[in-house]
Every structure is written in structure tokens, then in C-alpha cells.
N, C-alpha and C. Protein backbone atom coordinates (compact mmCIF):
# COMPACT_ATOMS: atom_id res chain seq x y z
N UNK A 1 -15.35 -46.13 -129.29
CA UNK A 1 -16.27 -46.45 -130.36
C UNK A 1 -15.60 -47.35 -131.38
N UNK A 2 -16.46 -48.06 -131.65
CA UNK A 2 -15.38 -49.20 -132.73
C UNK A 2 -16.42 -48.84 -134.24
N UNK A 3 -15.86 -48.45 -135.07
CA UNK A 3 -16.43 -48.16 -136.31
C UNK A 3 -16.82 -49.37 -137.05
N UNK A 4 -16.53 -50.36 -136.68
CA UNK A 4 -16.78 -51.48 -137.71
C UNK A 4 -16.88 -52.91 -136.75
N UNK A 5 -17.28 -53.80 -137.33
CA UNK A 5 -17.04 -54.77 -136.24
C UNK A 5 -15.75 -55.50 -137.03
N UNK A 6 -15.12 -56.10 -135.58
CA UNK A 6 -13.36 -56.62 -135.17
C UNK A 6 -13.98 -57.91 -134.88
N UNK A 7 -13.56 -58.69 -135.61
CA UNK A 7 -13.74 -60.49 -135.01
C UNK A 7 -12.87 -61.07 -135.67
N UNK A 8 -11.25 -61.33 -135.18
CA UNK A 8 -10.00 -62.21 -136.01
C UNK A 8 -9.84 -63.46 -134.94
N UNK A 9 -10.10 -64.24 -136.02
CA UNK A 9 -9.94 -65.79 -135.46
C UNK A 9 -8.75 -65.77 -135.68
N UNK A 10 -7.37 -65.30 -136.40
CA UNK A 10 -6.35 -65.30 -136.71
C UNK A 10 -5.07 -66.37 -135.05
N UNK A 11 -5.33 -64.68 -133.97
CA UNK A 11 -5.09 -65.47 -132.70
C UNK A 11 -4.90 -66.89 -132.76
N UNK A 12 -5.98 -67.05 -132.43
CA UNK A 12 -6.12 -68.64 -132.06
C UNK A 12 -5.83 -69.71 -133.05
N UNK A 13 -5.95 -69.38 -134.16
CA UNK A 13 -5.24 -70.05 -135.33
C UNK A 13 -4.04 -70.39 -135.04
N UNK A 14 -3.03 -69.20 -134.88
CA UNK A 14 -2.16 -69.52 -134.00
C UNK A 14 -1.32 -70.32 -133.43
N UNK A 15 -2.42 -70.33 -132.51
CA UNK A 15 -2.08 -70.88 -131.24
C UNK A 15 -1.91 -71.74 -131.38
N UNK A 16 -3.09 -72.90 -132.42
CA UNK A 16 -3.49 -73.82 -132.57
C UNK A 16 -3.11 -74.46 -133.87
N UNK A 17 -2.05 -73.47 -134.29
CA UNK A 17 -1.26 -73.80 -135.70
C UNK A 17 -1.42 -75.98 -135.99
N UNK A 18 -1.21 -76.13 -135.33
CA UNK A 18 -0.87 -77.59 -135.70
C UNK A 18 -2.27 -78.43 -135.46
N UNK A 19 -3.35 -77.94 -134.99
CA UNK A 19 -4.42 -78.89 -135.07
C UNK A 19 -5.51 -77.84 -136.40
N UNK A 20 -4.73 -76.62 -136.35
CA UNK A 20 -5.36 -76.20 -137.42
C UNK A 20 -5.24 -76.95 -139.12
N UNK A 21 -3.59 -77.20 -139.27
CA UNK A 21 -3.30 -77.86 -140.19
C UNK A 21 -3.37 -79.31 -140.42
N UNK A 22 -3.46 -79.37 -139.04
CA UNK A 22 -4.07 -81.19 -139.34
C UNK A 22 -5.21 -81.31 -139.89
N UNK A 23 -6.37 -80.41 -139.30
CA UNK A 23 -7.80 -80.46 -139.97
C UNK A 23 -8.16 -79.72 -141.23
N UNK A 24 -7.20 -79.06 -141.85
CA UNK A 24 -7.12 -78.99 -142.92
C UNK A 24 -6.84 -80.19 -143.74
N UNK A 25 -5.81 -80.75 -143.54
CA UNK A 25 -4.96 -81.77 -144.32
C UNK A 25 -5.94 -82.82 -144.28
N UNK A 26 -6.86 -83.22 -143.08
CA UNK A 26 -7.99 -84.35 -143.01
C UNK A 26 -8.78 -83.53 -143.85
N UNK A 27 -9.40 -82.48 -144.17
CA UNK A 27 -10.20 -82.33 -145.31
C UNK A 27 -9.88 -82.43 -146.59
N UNK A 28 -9.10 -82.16 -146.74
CA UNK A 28 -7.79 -82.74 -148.32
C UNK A 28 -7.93 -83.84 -148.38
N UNK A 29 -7.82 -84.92 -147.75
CA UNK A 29 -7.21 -85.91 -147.82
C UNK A 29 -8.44 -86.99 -147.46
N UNK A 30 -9.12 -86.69 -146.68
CA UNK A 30 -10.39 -87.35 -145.86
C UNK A 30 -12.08 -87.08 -146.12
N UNK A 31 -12.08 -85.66 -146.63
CA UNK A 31 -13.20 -85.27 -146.55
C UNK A 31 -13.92 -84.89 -145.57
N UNK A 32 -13.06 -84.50 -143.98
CA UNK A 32 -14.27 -84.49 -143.24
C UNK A 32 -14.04 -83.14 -142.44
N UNK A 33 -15.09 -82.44 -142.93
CA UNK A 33 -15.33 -81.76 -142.91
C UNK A 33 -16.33 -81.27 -141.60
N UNK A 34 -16.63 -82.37 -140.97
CA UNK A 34 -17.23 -82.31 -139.53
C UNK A 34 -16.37 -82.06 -138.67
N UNK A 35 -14.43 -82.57 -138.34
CA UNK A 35 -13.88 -82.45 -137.59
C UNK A 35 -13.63 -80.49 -137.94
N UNK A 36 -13.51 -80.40 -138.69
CA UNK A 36 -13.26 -79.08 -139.25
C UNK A 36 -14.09 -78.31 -138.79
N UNK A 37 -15.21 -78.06 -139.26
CA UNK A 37 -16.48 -77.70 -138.54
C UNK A 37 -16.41 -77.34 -137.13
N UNK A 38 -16.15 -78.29 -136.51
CA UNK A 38 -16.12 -78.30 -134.88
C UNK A 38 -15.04 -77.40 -134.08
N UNK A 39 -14.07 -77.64 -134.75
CA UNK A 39 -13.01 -76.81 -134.76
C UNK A 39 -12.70 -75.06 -134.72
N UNK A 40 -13.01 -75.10 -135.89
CA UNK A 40 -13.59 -73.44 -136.44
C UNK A 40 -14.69 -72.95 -135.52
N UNK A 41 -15.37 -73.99 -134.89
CA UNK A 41 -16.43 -73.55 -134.21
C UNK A 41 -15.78 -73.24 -132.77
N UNK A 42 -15.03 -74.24 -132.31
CA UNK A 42 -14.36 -74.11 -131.18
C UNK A 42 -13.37 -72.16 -131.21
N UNK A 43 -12.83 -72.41 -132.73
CA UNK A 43 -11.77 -71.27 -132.70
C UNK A 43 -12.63 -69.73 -132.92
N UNK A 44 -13.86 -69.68 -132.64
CA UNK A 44 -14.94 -68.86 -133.12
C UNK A 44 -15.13 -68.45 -131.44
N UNK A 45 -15.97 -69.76 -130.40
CA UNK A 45 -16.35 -69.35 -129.31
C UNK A 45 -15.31 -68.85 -128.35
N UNK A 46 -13.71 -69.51 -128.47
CA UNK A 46 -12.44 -69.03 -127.64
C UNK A 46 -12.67 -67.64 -127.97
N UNK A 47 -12.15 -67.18 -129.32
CA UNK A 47 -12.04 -65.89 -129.73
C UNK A 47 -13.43 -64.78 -129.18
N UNK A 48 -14.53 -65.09 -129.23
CA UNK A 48 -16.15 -64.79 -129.13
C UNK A 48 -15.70 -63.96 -127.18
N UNK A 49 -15.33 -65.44 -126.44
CA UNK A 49 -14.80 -65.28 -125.15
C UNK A 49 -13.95 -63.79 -124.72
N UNK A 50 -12.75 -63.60 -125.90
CA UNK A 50 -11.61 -62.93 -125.19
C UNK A 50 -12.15 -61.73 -126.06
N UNK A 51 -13.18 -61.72 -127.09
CA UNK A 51 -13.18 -60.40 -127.18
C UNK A 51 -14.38 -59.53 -126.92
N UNK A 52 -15.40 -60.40 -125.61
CA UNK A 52 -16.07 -60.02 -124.79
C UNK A 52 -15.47 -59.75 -123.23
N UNK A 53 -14.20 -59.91 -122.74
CA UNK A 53 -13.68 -60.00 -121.92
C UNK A 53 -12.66 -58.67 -122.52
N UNK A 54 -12.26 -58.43 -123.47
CA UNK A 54 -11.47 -57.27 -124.16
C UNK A 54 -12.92 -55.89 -123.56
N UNK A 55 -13.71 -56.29 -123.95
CA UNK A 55 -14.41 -55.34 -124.50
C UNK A 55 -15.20 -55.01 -122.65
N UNK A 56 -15.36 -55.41 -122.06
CA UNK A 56 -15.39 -55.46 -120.23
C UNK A 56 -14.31 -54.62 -120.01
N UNK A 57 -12.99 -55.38 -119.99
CA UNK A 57 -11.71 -54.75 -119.55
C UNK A 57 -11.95 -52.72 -120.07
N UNK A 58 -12.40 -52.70 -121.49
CA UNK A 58 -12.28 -51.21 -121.95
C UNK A 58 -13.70 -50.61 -121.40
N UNK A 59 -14.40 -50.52 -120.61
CA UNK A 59 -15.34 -50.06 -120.18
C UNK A 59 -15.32 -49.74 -118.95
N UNK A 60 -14.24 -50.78 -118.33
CA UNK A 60 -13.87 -51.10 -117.05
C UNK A 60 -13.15 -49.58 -116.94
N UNK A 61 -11.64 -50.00 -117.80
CA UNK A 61 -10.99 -49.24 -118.31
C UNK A 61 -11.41 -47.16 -118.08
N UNK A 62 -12.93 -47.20 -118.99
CA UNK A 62 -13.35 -45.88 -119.57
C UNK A 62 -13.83 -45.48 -117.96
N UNK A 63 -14.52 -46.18 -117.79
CA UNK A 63 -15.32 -45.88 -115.93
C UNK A 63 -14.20 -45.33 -114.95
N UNK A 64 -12.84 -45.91 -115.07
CA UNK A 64 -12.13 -45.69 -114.19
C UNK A 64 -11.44 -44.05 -114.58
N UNK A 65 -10.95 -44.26 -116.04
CA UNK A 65 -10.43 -42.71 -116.18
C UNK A 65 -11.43 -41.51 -116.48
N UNK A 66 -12.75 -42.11 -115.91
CA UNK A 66 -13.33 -40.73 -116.31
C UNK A 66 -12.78 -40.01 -115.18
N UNK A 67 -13.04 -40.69 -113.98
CA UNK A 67 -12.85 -40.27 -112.80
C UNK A 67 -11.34 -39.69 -112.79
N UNK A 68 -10.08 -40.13 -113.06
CA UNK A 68 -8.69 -39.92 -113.19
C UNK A 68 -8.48 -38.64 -114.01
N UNK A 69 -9.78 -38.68 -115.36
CA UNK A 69 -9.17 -37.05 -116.03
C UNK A 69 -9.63 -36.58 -114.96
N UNK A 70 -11.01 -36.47 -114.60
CA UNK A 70 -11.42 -35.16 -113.88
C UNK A 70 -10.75 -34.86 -113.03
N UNK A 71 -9.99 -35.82 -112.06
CA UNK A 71 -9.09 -35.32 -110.83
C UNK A 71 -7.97 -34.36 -110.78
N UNK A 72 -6.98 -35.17 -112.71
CA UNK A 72 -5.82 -34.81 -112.85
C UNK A 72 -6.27 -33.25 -113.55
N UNK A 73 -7.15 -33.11 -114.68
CA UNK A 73 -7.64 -32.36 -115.35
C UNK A 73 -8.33 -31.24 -114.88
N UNK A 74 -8.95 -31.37 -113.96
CA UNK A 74 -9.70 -30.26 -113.18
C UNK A 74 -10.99 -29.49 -114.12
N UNK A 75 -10.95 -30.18 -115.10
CA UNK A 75 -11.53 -29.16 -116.23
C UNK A 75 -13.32 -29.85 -117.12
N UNK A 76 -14.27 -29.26 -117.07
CA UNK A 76 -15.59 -29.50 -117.72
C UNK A 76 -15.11 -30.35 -119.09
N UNK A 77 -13.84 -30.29 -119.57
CA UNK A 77 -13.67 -31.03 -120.92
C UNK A 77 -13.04 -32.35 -120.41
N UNK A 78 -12.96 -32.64 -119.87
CA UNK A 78 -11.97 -34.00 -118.80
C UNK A 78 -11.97 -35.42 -119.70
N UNK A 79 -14.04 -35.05 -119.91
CA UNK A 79 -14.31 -36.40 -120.44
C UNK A 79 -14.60 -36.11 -122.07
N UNK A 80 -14.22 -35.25 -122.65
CA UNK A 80 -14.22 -34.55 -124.08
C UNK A 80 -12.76 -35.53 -124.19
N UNK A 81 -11.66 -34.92 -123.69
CA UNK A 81 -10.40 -35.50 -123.86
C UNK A 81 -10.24 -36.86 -123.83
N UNK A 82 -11.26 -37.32 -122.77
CA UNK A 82 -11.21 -38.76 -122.25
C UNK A 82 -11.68 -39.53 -124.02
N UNK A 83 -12.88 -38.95 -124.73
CA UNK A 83 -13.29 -39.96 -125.65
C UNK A 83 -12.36 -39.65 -126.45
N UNK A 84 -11.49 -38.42 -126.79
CA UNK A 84 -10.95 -38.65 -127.99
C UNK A 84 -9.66 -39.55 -128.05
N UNK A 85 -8.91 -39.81 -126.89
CA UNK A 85 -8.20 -40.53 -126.51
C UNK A 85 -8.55 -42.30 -126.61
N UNK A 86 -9.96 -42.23 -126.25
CA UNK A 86 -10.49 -43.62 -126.37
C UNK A 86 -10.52 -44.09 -128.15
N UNK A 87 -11.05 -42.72 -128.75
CA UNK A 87 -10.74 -42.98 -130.14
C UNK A 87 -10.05 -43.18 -130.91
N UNK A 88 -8.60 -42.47 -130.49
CA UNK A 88 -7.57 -42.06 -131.03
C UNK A 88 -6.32 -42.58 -130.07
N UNK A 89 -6.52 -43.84 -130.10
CA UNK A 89 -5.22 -43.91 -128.71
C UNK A 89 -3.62 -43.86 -129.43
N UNK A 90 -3.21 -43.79 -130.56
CA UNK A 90 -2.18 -42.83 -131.13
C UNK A 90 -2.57 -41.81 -131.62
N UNK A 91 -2.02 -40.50 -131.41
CA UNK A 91 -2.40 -39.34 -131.78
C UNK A 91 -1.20 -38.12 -132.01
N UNK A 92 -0.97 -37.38 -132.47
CA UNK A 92 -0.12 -36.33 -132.58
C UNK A 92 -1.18 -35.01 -131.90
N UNK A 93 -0.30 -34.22 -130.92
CA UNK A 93 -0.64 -33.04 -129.99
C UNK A 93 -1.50 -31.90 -131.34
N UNK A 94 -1.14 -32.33 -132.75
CA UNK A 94 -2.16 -31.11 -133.31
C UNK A 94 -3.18 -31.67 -133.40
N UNK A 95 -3.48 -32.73 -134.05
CA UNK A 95 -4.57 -33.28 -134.20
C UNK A 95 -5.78 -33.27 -132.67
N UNK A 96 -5.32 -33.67 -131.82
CA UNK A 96 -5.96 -33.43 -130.58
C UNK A 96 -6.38 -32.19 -130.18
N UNK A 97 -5.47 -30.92 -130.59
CA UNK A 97 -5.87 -29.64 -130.39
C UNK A 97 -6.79 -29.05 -131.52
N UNK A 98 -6.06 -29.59 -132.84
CA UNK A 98 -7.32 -29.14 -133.69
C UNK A 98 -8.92 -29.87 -134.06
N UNK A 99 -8.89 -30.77 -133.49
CA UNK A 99 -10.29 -31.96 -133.47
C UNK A 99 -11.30 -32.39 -132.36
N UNK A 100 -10.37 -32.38 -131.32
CA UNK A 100 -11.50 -32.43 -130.02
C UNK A 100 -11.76 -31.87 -129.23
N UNK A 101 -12.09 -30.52 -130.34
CA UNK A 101 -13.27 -29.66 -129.82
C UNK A 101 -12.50 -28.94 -128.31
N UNK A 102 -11.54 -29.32 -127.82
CA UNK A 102 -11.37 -28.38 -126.97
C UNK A 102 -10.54 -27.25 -127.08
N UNK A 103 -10.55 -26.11 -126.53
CA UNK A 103 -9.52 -24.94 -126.86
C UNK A 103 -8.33 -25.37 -126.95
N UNK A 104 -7.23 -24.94 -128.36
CA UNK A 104 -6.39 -25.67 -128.39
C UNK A 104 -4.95 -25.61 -126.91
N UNK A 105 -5.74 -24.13 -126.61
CA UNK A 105 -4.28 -24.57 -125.27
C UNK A 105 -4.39 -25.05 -123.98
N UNK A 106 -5.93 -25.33 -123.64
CA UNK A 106 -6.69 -25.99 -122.95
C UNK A 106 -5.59 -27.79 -123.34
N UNK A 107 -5.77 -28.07 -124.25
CA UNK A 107 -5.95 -29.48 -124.55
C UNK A 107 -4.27 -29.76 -125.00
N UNK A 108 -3.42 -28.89 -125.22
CA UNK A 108 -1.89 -28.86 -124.79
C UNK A 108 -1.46 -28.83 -123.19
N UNK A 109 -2.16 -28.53 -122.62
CA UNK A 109 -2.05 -28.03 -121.28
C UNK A 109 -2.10 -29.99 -120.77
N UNK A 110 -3.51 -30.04 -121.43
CA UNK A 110 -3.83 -31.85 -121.03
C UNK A 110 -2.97 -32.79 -121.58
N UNK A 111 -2.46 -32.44 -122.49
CA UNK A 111 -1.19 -33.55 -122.96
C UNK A 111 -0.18 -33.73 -121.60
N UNK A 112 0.29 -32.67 -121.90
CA UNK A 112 1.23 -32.14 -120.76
C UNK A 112 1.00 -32.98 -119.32
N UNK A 113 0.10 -32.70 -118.73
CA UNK A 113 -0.69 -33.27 -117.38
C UNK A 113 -0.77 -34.31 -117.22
N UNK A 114 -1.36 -35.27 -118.39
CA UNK A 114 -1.42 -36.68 -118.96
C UNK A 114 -0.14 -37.36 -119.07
N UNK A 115 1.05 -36.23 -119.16
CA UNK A 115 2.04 -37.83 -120.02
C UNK A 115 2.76 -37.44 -118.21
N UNK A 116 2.37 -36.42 -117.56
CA UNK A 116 3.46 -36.43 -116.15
C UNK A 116 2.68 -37.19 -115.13
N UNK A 117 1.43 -37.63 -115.54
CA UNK A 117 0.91 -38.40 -114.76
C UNK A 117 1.04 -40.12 -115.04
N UNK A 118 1.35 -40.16 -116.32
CA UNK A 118 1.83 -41.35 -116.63
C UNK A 118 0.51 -42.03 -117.69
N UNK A 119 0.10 -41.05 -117.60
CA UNK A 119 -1.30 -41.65 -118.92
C UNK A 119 -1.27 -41.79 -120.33
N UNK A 120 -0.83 -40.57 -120.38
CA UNK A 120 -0.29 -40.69 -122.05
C UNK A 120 1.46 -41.20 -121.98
N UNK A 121 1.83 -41.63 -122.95
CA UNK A 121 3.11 -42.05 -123.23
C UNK A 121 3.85 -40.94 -124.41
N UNK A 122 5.03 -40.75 -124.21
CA UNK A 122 5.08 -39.40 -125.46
C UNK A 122 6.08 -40.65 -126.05
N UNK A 123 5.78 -41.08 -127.58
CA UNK A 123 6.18 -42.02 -128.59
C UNK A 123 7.23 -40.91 -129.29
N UNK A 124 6.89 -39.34 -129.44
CA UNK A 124 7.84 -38.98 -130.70
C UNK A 124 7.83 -37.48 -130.07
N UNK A 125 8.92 -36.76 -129.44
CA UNK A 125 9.14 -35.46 -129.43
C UNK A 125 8.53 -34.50 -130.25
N UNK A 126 8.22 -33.20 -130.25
CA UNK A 126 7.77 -32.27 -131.07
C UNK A 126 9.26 -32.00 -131.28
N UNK A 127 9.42 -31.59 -133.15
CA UNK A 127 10.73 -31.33 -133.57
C UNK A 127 10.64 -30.66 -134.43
N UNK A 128 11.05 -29.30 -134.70
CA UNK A 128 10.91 -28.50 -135.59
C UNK A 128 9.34 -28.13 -135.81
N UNK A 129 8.39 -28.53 -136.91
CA UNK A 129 7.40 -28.07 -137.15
C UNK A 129 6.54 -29.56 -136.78
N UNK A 130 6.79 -30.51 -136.62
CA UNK A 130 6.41 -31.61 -136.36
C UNK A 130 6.12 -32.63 -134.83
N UNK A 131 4.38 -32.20 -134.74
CA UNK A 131 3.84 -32.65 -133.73
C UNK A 131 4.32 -33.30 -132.70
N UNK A 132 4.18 -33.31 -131.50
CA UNK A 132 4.41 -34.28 -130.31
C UNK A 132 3.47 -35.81 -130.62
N UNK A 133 4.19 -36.95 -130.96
CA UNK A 133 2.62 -38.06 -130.78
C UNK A 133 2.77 -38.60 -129.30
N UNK A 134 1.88 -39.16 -129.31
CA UNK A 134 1.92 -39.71 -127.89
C UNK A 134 0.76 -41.21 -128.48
N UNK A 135 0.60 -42.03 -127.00
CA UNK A 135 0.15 -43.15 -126.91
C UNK A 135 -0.52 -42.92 -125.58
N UNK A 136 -1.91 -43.72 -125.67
CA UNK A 136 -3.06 -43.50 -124.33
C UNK A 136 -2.49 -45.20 -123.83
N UNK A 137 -1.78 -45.24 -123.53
CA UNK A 137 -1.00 -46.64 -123.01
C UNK A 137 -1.96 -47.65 -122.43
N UNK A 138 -2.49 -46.71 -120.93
CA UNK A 138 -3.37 -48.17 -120.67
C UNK A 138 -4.57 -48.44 -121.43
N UNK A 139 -4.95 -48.35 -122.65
CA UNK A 139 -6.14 -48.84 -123.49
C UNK A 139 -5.30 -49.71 -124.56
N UNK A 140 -3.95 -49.15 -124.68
CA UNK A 140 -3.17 -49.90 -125.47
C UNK A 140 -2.73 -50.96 -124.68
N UNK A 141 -2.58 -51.22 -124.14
CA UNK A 141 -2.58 -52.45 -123.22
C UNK A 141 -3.63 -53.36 -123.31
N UNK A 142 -4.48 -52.82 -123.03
CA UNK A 142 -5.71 -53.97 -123.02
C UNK A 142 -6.03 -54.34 -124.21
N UNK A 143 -5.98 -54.21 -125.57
CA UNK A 143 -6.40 -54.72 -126.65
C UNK A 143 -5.33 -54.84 -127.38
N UNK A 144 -3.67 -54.88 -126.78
CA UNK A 144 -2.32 -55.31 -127.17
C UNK A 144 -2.38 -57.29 -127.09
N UNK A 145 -3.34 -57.69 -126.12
CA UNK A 145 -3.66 -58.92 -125.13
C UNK A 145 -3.63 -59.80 -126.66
């Protein structure tokens, strides 16, 4: 679920550092504001492109691990775990046990299962009183792009 809408032309700015600042500098200097125009427009539909192709890839993505919790998971909450992970793709092991709704040793059990299957990534040991975090890697992957 994306709470807000995400559209950074930043990327491609980028990329394009040097025809970006040229068409700046022609509007300074030139006034024209048409090459500019065209431009921004260009750096609008690239971006428009990769983050309809982002947004494929994570659906692609969701379709495939529903099927992967339920196999690894065995469990009616498979796809409970599956969204909060989609939501939360950094997370600490309490937060997951105390928020998504599943029994909390149910959903320790799924950490567990998840990072030996190679799904979750464990980012930070549990140490003393302080949570296990982990990372849902392959979603972090696809919108790392």
C-alpha cells in the first residue's frame, strides 16, 4: 500500500545532470523556456515509465510470495504476514508480533522460517532487551532500482 503518492523526477535529473543544467542556464540566459518545457516533460514520461514498471515488478513480486508464505508458512495467516511485510519492509520482530494481528509466537515462529528461507534478511540481532530487525529483501530490491 503506498500511503501517499511517490513521483521523484530527482533520478533522472541525475542522470541527465548536464542537459539538465544546460536548460536551465538557456533559460537564464535565453529565455526559452520551450527547450525546458520539453525536457521536464521528457524527465516526467522516463520517470512515469520506471515507476509503472516498479509498480508491475511489486505485484509481480506480491503474486509470487503469496504462494512462497503459504508453502514455507503452512499457516491461515501466511498472507496476514505477507501484507505486513509488504508494508513494513524494515521492521523490528516486536513490532511485527505486536501489530499484525497475528499471535505473537505464531509470527516469531515466521520470522524465524522467513530469514532460513532467505526472505527476510536479519539487519540487527536481538540484544539484550532490543528487538531482532530484519529486511523483506526481495521488495527491497525492486524499488532499491
Amino acid at each position: 500500500m503506498i500511503s501517499a503518492p511517490h513521483f521523484y523526477v530527482s533520478g533522472y535529473l541525475e542522470e541527465e545532470k548536464d542537459i539538465y543544467i544546460d536548460s536551465m542556464r538557456n533559460v537564464s540566459l535565453n529565455g526559452d523556456w520551450t527547450s525546458w518545457c520539453i525536457f521536464f516533460l521528457e524527465a516526467l514520461t522516463n520517470q512515469a515509465i520506471r515507476n509503472l514498471e516498479i509498480a508491475e515488478n511489486i505485484n509481480v513480486l506480491y503474486e509470487d510470495m503469496k504462494h512462497k508464505f503459504n508453502s514455507i508458512l503452512s499457516s491461515k495467516w501466511g498472507v496476514d504476514a505477507l501484507d505486513f511485510m509488504f508494508a513494513n519492509p524494515y521492521f523490528r520482530n516486536n513490532r511485527f508480533t505486536g501489530t499484525s494481528g497475528i499471535p505473537p509466537h505464531t509470527a516469531a515462529r515466521f520470522t524465524r522460517k522467513l530469514v532460513d528461507e532467505g526472505v527476510l534478511v536479519t539487519l540487527e540481532e536481538a540484544s539484550g532487551r532490543k528487538p531482532a530487525m530484519f529486511m523483506f529483501e526481495p521488495l527491497i530490491e525492486i524499488v532499491r532500482v
